[in-house]
N, C-alpha and C. Protein backbone atom coordinates (compact mmCIF):
# COMPACT_ATOMS: atom_id res chain seq x y z
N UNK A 1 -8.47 -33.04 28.11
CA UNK A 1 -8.98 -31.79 27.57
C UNK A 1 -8.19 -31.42 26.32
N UNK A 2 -8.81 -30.77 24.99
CA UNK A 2 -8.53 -30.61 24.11
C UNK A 2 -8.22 -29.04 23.58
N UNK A 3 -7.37 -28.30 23.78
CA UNK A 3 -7.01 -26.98 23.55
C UNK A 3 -7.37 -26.65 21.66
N UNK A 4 -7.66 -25.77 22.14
CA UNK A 4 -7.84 -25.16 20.70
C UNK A 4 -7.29 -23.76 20.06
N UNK A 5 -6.17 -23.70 19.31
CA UNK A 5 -5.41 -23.04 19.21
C UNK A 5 -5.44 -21.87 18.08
N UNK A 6 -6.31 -20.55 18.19
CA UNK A 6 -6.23 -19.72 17.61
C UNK A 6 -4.99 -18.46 17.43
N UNK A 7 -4.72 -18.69 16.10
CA UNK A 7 -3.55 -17.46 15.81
C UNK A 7 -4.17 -15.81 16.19
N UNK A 8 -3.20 -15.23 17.11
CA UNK A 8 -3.87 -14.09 17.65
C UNK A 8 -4.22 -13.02 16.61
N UNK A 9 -4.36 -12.21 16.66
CA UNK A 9 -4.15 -10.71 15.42
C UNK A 9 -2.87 -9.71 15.55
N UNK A 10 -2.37 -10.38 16.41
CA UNK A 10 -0.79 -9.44 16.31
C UNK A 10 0.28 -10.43 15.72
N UNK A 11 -0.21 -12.04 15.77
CA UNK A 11 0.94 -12.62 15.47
C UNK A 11 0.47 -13.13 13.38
N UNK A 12 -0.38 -12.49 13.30
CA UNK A 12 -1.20 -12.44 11.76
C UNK A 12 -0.61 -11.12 11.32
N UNK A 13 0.03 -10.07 11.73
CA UNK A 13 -0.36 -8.69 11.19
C UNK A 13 1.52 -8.77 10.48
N UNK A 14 1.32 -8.17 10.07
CA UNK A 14 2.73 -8.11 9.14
C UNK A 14 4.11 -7.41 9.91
N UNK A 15 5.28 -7.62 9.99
CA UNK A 15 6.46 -7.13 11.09
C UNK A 15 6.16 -5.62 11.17
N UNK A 16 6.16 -5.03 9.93
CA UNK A 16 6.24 -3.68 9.81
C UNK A 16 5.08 -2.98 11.01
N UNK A 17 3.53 -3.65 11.10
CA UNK A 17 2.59 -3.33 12.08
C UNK A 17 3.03 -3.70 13.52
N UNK A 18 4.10 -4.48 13.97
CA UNK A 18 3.78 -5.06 15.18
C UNK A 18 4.19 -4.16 15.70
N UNK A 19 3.73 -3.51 17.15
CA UNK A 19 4.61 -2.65 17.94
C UNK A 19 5.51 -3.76 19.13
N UNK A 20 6.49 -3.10 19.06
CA UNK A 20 7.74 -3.55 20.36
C UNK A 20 8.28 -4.80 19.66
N UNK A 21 7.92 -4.91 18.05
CA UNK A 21 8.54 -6.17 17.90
C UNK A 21 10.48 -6.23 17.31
N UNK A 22 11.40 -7.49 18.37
CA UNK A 22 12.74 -6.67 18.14
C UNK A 22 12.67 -6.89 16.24
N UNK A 23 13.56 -5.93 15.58
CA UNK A 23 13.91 -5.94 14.32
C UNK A 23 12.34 -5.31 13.63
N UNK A 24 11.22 -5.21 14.01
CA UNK A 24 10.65 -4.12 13.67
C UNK A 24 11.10 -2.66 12.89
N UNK A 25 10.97 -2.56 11.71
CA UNK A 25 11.09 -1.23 10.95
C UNK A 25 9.80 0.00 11.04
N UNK A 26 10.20 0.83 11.44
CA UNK A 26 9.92 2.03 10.67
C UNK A 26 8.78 2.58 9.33
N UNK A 27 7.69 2.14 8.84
CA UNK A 27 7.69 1.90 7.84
C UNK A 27 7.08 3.19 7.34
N UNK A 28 7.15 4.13 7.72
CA UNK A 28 7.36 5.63 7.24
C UNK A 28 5.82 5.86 6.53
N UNK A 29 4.49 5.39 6.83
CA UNK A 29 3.28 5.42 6.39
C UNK A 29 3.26 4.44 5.00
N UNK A 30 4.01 3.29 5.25
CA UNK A 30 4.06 2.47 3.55
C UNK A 30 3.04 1.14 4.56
N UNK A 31 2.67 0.90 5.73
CA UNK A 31 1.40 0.07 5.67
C UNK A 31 -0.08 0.21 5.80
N UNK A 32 -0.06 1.59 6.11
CA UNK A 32 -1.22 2.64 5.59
C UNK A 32 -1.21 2.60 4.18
N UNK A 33 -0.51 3.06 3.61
CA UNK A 33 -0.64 2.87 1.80
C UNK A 33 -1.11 1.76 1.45
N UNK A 34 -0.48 0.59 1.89
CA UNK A 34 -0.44 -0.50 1.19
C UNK A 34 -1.68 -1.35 1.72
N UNK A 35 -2.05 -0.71 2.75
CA UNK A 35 -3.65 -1.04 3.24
C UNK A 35 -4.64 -0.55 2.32
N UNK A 36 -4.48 0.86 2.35
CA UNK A 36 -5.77 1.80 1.77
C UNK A 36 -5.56 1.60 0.03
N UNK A 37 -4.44 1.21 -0.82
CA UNK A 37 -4.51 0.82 -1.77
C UNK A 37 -5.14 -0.49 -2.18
N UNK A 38 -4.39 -1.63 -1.87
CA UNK A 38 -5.32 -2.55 -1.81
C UNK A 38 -6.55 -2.71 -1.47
N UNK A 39 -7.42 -1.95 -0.45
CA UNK A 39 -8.73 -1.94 0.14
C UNK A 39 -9.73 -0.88 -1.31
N UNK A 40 -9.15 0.08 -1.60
CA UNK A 40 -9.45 0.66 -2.96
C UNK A 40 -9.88 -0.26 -3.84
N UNK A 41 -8.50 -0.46 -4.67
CA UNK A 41 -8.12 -1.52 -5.71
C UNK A 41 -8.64 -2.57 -6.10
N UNK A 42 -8.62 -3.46 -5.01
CA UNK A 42 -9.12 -4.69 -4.76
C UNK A 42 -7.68 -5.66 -5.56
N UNK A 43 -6.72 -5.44 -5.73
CA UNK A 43 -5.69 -5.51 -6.74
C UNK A 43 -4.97 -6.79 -5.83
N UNK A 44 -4.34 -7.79 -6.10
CA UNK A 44 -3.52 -8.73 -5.66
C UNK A 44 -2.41 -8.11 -4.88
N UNK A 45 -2.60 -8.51 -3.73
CA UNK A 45 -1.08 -8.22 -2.41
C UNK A 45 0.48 -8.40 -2.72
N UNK A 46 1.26 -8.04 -4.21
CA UNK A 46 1.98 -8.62 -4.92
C UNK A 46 3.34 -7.76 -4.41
N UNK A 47 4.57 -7.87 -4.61
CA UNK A 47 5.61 -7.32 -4.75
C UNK A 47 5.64 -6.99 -3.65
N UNK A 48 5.16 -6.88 -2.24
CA UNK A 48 5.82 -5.94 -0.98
C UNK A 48 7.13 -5.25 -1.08
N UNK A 49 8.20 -6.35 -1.06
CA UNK A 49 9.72 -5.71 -0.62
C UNK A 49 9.84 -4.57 -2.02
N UNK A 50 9.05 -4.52 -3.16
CA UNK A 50 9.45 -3.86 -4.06
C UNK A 50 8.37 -2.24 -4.28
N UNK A 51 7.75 -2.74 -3.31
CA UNK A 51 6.95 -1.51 -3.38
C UNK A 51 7.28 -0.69 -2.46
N UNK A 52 7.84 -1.82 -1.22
CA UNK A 52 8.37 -0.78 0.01
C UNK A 52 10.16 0.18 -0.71
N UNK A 53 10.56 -0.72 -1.67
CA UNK A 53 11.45 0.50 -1.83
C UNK A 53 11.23 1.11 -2.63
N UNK A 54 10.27 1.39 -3.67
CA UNK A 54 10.03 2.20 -4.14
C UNK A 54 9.63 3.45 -3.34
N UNK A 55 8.36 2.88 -2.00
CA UNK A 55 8.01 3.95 -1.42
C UNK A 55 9.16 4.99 -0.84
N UNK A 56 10.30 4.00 -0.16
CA UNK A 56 11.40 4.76 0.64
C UNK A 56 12.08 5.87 -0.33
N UNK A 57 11.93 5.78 -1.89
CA UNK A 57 12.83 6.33 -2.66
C UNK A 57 11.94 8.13 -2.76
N UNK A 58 10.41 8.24 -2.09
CA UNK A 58 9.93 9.21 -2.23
C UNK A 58 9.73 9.78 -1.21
N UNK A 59 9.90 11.19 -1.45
CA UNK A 59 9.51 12.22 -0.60
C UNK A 59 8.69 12.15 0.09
N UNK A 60 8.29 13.04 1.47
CA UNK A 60 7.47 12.76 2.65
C UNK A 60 6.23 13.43 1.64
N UNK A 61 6.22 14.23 1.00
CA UNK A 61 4.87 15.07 -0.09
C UNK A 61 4.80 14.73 -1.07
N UNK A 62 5.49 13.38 -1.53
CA UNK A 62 5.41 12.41 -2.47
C UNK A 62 4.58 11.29 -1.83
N UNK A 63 4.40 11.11 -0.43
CA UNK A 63 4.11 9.96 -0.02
C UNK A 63 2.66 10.14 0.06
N UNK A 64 2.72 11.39 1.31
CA UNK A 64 1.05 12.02 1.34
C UNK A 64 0.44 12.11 0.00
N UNK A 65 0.67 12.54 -1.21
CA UNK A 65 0.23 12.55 -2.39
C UNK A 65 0.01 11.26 -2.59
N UNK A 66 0.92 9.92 -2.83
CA UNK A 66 0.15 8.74 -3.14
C UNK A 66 -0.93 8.31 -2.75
N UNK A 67 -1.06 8.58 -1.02
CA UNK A 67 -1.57 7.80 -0.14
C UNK A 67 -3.35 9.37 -0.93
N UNK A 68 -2.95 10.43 -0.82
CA UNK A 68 -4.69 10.79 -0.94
C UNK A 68 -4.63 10.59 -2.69
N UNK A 69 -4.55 10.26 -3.30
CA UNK A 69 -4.66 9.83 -4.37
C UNK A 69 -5.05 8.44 -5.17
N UNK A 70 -4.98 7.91 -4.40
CA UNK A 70 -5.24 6.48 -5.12
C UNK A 70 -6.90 6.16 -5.27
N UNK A 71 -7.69 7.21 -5.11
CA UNK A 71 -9.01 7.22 -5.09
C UNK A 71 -9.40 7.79 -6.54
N UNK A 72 -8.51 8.51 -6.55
CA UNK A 72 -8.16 9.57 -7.67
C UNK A 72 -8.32 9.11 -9.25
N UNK A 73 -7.02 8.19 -8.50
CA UNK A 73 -6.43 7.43 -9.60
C UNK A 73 -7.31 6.43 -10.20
N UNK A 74 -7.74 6.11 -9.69
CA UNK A 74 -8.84 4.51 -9.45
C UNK A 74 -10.04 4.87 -10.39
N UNK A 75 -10.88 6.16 -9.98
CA UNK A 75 -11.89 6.23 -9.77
C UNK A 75 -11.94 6.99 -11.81
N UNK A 76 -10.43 7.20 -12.10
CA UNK A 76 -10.20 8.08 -13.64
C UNK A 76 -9.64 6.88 -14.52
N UNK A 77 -9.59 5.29 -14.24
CA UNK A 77 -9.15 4.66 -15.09
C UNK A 77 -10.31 4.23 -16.04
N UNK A 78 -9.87 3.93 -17.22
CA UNK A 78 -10.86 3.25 -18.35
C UNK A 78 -12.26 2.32 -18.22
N UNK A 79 -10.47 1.37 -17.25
CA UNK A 79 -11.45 0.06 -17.16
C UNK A 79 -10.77 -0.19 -15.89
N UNK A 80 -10.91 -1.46 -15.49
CA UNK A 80 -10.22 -1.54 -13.95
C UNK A 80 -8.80 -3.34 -14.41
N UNK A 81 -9.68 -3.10 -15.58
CA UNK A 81 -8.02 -3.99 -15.71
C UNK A 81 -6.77 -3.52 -16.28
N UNK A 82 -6.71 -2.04 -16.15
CA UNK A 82 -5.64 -1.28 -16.30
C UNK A 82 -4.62 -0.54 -15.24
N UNK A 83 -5.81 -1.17 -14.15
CA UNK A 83 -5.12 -0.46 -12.87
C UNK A 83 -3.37 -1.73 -13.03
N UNK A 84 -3.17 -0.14 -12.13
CA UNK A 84 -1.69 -1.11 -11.51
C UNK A 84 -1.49 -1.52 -10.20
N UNK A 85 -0.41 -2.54 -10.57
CA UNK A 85 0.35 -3.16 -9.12
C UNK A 85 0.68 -2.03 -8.07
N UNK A 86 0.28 -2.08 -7.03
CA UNK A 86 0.96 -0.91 -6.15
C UNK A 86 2.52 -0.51 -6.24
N UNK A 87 3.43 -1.50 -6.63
CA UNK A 87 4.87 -1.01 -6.97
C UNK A 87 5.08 -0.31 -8.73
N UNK A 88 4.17 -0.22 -9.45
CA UNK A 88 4.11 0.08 -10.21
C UNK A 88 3.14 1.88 -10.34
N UNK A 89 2.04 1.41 -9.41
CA UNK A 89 1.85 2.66 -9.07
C UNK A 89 2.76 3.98 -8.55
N UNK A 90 3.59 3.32 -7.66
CA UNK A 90 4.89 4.21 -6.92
C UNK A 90 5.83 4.81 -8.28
N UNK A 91 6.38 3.53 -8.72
CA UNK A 91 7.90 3.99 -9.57
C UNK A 91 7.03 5.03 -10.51
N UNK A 92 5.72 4.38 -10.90
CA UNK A 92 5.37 5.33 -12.51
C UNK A 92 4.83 6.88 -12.04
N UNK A 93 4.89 6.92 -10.35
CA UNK A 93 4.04 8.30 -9.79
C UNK A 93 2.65 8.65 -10.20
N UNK A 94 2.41 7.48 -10.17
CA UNK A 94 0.79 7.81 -10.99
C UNK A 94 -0.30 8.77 -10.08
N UNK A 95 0.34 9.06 -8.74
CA UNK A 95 -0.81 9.72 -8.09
C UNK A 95 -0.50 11.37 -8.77
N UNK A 96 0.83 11.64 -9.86
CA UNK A 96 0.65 12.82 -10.37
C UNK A 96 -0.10 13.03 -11.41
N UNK A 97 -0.96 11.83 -11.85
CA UNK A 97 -1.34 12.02 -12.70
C UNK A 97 -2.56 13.60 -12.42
N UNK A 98 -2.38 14.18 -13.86
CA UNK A 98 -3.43 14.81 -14.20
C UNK A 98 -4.79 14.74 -14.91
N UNK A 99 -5.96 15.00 -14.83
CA UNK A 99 -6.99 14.40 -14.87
C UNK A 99 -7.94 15.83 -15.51
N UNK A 100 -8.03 15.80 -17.04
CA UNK A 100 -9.17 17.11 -17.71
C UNK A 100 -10.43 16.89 -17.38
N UNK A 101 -11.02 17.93 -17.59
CA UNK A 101 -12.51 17.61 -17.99
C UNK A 101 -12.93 17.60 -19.20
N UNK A 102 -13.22 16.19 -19.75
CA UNK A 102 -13.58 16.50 -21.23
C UNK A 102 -14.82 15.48 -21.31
C-alpha cells in the first residue's frame, strides 16, 4: 500500500498563526495586516522580519489605523505600480496619509 502524504494547513500556516506552537510569538495583529494587505494589494510577500519590526515600533492606534486603511490607501494611488512594499508602507505611515477632494 502506497500512502499519500498531504501537508496539513497548520503545518503550511506561518509560526506567528500556529496556536500552542512552543516559541510561538505574539504577533500583536501584524498577521491580520499582513494578510489583509497583501489580499488588497496583490503586492509580493517580501520583507516579513522587516515589516514585523516596523509594525512592533507602532502604537496600538497606529496599528488599527494601518490595518483600516490600506483600502484607503490603495484605492487613492495613481497607478498601482506605485503602491508600496508593506514594510515600506509601515516606516513611511502611509495609512496617515491625507486624501482632498479635487
Amino acid at each position: 500500500d502506497r500512502l499519500i502524504r498531504t501537508p496539513s494547513f497548520v503545518s503550511s500556516m506561518p509560526l506567528w498563526e500556529k496556536e500552542g506552537t512552543p516559541g510561538a510569538r505574539r504577533d500583536n495583529g501584524f498577521g491580520d495586516f499582513w494578510e489583509q494587505y497583501h489580499e488588497i494589494t496583490r503586492k509580493d510577500r517580501v520583507n516579513p522580519g522587516k515589516a514585523r519590526k516596523e509594525w512592533n515600533k507602532l502604537s496600538a492606534g497606529e496599528r488599527t489605523a494601518a490595518v483600516e486603511n490600506i483600502e484607503n490607501y490603495y484605492c487613492h494611488l495613481n497607478h498601482t505600480r506605485f503602491c508600496l512594499h508593506a514594510v515600506n508602507y509601515l516606516s513611511n505611515k502611509a495609512f496617515r496619509n491625507e486624501y482632498g477632494l479635487y
